[in-house]
Protein backbone atom coordinates (compact mmCIF):
# COMPACT_ATOMS: atom_id res chain seq x y z
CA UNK A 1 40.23 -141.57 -150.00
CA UNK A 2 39.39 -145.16 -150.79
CA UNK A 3 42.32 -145.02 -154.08
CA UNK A 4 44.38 -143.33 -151.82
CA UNK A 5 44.71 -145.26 -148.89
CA UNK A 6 42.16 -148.40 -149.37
CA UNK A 7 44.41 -150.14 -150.95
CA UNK A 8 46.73 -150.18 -148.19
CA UNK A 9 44.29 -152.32 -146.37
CA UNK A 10 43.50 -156.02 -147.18
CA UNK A 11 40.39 -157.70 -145.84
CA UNK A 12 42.49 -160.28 -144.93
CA UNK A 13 44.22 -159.00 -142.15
CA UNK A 14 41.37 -157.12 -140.98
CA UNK A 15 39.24 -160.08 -140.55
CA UNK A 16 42.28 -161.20 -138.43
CA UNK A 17 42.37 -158.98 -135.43
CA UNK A 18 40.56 -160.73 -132.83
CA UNK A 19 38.18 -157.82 -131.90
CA UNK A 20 36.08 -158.43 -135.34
CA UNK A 21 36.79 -162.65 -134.84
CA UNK A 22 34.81 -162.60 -131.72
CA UNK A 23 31.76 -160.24 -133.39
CA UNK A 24 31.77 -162.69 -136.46
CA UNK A 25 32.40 -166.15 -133.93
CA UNK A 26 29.03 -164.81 -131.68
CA UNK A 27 27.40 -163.88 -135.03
CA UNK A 28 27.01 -160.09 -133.17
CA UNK A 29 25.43 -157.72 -136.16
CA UNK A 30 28.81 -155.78 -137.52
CA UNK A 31 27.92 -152.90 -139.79
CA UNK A 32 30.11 -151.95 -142.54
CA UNK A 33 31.07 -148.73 -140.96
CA UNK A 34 32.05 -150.35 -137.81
CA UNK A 35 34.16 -152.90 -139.64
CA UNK A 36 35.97 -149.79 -141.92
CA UNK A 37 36.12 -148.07 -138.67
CA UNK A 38 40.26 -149.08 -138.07
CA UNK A 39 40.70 -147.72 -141.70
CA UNK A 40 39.71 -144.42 -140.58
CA UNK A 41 41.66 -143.91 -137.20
CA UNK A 42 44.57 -145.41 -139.19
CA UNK A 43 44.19 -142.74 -141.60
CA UNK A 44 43.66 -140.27 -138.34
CA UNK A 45 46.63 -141.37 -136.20
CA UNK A 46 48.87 -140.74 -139.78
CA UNK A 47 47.68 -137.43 -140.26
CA UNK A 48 48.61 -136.52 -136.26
CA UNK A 49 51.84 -137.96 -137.42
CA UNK A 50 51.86 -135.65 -140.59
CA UNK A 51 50.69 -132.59 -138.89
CA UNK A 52 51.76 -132.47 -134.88
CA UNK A 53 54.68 -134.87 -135.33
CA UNK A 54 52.39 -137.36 -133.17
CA UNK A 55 54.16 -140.88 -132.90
CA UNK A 56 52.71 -142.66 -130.22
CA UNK A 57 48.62 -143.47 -129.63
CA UNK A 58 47.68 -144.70 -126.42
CA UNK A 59 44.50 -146.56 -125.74
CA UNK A 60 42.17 -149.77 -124.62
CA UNK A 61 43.15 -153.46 -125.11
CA UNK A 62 39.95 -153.13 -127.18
CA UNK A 63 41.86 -150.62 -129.80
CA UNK A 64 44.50 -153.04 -130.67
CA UNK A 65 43.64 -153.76 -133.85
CA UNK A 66 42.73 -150.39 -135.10
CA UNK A 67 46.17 -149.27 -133.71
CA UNK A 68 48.17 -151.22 -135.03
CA UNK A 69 46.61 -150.23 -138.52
CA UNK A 70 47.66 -146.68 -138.35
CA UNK A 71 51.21 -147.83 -137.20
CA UNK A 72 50.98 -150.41 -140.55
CA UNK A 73 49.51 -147.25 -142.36
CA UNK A 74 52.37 -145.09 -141.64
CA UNK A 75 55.10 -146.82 -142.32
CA UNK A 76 53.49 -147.96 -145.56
CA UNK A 77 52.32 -144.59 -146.49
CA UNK A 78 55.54 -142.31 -145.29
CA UNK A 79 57.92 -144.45 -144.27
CA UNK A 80 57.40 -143.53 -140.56
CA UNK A 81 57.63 -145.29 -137.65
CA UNK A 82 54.50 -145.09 -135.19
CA UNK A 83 53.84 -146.94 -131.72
CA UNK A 84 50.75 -148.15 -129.99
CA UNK A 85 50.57 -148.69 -126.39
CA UNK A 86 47.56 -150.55 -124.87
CA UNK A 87 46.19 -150.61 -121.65
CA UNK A 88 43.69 -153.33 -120.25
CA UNK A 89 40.35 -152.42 -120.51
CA UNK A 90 38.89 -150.67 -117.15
CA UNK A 91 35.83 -152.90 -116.03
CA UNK A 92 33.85 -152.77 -112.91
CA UNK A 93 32.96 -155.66 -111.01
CA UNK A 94 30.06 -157.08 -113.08
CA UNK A 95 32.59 -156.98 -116.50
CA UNK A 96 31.10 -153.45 -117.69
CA UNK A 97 33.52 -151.66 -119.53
CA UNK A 98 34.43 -147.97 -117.71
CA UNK A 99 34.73 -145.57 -120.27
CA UNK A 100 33.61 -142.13 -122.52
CA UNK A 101 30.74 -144.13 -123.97
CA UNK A 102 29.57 -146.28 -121.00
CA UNK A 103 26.15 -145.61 -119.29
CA UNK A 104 26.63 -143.51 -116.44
CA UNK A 105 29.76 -142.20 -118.01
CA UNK A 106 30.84 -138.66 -115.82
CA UNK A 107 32.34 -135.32 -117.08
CA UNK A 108 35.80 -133.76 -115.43
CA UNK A 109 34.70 -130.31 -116.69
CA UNK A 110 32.80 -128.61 -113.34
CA UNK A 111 30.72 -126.95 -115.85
CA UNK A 112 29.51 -130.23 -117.12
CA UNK A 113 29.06 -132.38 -113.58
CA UNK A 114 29.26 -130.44 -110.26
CA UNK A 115 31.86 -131.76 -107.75
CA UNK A 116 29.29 -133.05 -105.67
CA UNK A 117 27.99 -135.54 -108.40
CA UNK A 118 31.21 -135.98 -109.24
CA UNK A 119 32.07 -137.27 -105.10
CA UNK A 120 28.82 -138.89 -105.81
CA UNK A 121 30.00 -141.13 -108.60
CA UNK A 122 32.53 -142.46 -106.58
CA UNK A 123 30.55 -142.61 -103.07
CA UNK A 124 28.37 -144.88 -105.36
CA UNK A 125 31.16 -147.72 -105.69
CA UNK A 126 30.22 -151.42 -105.58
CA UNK A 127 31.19 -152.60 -102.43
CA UNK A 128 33.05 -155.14 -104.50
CA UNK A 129 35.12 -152.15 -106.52
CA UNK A 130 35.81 -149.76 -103.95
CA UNK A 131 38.95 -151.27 -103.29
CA UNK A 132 40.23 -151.48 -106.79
CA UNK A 133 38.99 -147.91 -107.36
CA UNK A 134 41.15 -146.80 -104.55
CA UNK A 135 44.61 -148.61 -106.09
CA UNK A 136 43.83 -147.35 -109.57
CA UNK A 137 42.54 -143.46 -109.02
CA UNK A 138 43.85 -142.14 -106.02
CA UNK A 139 47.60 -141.43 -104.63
CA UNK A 140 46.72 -143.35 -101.39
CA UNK A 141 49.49 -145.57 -99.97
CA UNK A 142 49.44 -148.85 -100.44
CA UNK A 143 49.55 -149.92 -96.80
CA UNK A 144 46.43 -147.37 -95.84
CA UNK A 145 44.50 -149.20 -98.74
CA UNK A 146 45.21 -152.52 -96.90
CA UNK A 147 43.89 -151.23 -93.81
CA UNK A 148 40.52 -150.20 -95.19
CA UNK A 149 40.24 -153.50 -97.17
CA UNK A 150 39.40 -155.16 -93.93
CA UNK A 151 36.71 -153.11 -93.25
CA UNK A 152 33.42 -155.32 -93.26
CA UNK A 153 29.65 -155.08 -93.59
CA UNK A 154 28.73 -151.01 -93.36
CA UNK A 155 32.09 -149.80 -92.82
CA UNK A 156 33.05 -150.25 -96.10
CA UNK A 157 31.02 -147.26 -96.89
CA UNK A 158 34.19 -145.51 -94.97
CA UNK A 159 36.46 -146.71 -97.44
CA UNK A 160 34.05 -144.91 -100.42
CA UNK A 161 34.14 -142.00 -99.20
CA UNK A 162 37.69 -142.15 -98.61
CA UNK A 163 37.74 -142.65 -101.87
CA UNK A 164 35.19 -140.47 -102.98
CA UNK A 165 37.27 -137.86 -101.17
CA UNK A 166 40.54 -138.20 -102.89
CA UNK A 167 39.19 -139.17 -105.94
CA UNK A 168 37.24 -135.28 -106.55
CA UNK A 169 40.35 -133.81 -104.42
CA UNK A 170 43.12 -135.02 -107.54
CA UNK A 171 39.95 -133.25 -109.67
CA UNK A 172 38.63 -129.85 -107.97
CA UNK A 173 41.46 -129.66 -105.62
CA UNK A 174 40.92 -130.67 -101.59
CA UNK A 175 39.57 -127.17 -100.84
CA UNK A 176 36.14 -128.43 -102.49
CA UNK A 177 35.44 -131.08 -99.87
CA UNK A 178 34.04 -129.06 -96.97
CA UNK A 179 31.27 -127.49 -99.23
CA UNK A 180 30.57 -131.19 -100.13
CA UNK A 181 30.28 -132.52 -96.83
CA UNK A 182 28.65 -129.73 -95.63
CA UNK A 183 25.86 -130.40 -98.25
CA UNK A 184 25.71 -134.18 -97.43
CA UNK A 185 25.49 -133.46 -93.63
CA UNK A 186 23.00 -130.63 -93.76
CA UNK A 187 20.85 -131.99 -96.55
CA UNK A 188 20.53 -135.66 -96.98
CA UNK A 189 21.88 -136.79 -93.50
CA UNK A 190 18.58 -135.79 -91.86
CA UNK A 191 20.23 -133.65 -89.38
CA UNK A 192 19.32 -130.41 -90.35
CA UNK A 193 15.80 -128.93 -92.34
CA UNK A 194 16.10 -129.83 -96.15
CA UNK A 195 17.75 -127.45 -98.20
CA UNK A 196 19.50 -125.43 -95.11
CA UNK A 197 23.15 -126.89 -96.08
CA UNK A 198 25.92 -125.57 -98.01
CA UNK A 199 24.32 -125.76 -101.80
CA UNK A 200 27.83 -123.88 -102.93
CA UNK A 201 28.79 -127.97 -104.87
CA UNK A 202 25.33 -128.34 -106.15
CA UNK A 203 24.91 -128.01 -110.03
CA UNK A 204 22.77 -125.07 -110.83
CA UNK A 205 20.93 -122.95 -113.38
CA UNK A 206 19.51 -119.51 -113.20
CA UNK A 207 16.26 -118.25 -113.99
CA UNK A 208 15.02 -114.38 -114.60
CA UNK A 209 12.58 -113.12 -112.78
CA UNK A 210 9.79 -112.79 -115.85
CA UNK A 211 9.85 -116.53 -116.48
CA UNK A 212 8.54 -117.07 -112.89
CA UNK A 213 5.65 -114.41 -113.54
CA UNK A 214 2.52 -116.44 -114.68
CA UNK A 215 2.70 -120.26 -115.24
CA UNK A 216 6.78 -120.34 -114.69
CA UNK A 217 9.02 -122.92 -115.74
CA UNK A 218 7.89 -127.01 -115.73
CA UNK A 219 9.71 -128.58 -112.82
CA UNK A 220 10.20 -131.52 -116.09
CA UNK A 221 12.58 -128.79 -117.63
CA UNK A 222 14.21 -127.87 -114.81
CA UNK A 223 15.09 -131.43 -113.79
CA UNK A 224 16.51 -132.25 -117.01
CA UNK A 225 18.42 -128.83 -116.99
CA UNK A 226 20.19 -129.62 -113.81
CA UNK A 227 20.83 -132.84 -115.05
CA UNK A 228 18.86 -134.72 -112.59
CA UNK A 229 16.88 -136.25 -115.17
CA UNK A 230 18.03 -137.36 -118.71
CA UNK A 231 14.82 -136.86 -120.59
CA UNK A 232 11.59 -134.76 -119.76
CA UNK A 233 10.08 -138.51 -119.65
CA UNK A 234 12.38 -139.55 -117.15
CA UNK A 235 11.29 -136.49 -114.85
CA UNK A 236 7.96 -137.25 -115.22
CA UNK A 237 8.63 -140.66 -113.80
CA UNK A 238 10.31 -139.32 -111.02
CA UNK A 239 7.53 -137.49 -109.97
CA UNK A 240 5.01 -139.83 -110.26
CA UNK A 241 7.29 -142.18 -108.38
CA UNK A 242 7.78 -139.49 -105.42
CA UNK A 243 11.16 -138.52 -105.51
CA UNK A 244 10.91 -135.27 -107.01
CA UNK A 245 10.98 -132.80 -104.43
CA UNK A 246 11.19 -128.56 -104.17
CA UNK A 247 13.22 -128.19 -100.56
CA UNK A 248 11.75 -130.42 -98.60
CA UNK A 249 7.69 -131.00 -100.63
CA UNK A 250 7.06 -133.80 -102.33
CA UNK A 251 6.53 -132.74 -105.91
CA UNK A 252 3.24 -134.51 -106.59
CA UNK A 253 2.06 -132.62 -110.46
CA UNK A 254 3.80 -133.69 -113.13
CA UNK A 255 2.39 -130.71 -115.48
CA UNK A 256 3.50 -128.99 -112.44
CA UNK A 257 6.13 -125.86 -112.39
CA UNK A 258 8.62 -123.39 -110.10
CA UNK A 259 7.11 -119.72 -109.73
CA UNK A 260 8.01 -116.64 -107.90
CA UNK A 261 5.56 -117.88 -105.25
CA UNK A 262 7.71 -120.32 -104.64
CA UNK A 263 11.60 -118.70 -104.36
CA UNK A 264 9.57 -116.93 -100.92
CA UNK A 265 11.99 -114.31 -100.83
CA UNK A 266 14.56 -116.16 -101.36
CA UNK A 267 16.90 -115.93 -104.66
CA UNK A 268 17.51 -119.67 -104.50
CA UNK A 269 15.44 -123.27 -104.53
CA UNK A 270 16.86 -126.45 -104.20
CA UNK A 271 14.92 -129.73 -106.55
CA UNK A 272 15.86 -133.03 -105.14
CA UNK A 273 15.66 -136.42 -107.27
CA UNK A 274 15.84 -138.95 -104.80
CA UNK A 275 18.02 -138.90 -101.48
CA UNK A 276 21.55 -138.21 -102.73
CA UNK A 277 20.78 -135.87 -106.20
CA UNK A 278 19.70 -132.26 -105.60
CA UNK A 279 20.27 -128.99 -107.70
CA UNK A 280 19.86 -125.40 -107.62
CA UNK A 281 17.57 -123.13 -109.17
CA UNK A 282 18.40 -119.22 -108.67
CA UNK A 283 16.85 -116.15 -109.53
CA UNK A 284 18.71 -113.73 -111.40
């Protein structure tokens, strides 16, 4: 690979693209695979060229430099002619980059995030990115976004969940926002009994009825199952810090776990991590 196509490359004009200038100008640690890293999605976007016919690659600002490589690459290489288009990077607020690899990052597979942690992510706007959010990911008119940018203080909660709304709408399609406000209302509004809402949006696993016999199943496992934990140490933290609960009991063992004493007839429990997270545990 390296006789092949190294030689292509000079260090030169890598050390020239501005994304490895500001690592080296802040003396930032910049491993060797990192800094090889353009060779290889050069080499990439010329075999999509090769194989699909692929001549445009669309990506970050942050890309730049390893996209213009592979556009360098193939017309070196094969004589093609390749394109890059780059978009500013997507940032929130406090300059954090929005993307795949970003903390908090969601899936758009339902099988991966529920649609109601999915209306959740946006519900969960900054107050100071709601408004951005609603110009850049939802089909909203112009003028209505202007109308719910003056909204002050606690109203601008009404503009995320405006946006929440039409965000998960262009996703799971419109008809999945009554199950989702149904669950907010019912559950988490403190209008109705914990657990007595809609749980039709919630993320859920299933369980057979032999793992319940005896000790069950750690509520630490099923936390980070439904994804309402992100390690078996983080759901041991939420229930020492109280905001692990089964329906609507506090959760107060950490070695403690879900058994068919507890499903009381029912083929479904709901575990709650905090006010706003909740999943479903059913009996199969």
């Amino acid at each position: 690979f390296l006789r092949d196509y190294g030689t292509q490359f000079t260090i030169n004009r890598m050390l020239s693209f501005e994304s490895v200038k500001q690592r080296l100008e802040r003396e930032s640690p910049l491993s060797f695979l990192e800094f090889n890293y353009m060779i290889l999605q050069a080499y990439d976007f010329l075999e999509l060229a090769r194989r699909h016919d692929v001549r445009l690659q669309l990506g970050g600002s942050d890309q730049w430099g390893n996209m213009v490589s592979g556009t360098e690459l193939g017309r070196r290489v094969d004589g093609r002619q390749l394109f890059a288009l780059t978009a500013p990077l997507m940032t929130t607020s406090d300059g954090k980059k929005m993307g795949k690899t970003a903390n908090g990052a969601v899936w758009l597979n339902a099988d991966r995030l529920s649609e109601y942690d999915y209306w959740q992510f946006w519900r969960n706007t900054s107050d100071e990115d709601v408004i951005k959010f609603l110009k850049l990911f939802t089909e909203l008119p112009l003028e209505e976004i202007s109308e719910l940018e003056k909204l002050t203080g606690a109203d601008i909660n009404k503009a995320k969940i405006v946006l929440a709304d039409e965000a998960t709408a262009l996703l799971h399609g419109r008809e999945s926002l009554p199950a989702i406000h149904e669950t907010i209302q019912q559950m988490f509004s403190g209008k109705g009994k914990a657990g007595a809402g809609s749980t039709e949006s919630l993320p859920r696993i299933f369980v057979k009825a032999d793992e319940m016999d005896g000790d069950g199943v750690r509520f630490t496992d099923l936390f980070l199952k439904l994804g309402l934990a992100q390690s078996k140490k983080d759901a041991r933290r939420l229930i020492q810090g109280g905001g692990a609960r089964l329906e609507d009991i506090k959760i107060e063992d950490e070695n403690g776990a879900l058994t068919g004493v507890d499903f009381d007839g029912k083929t479904e429990v709901t575990l709650r991590a905090g006010k706003k997270r909740a999943g479903v545990v059913e009996l199969q």
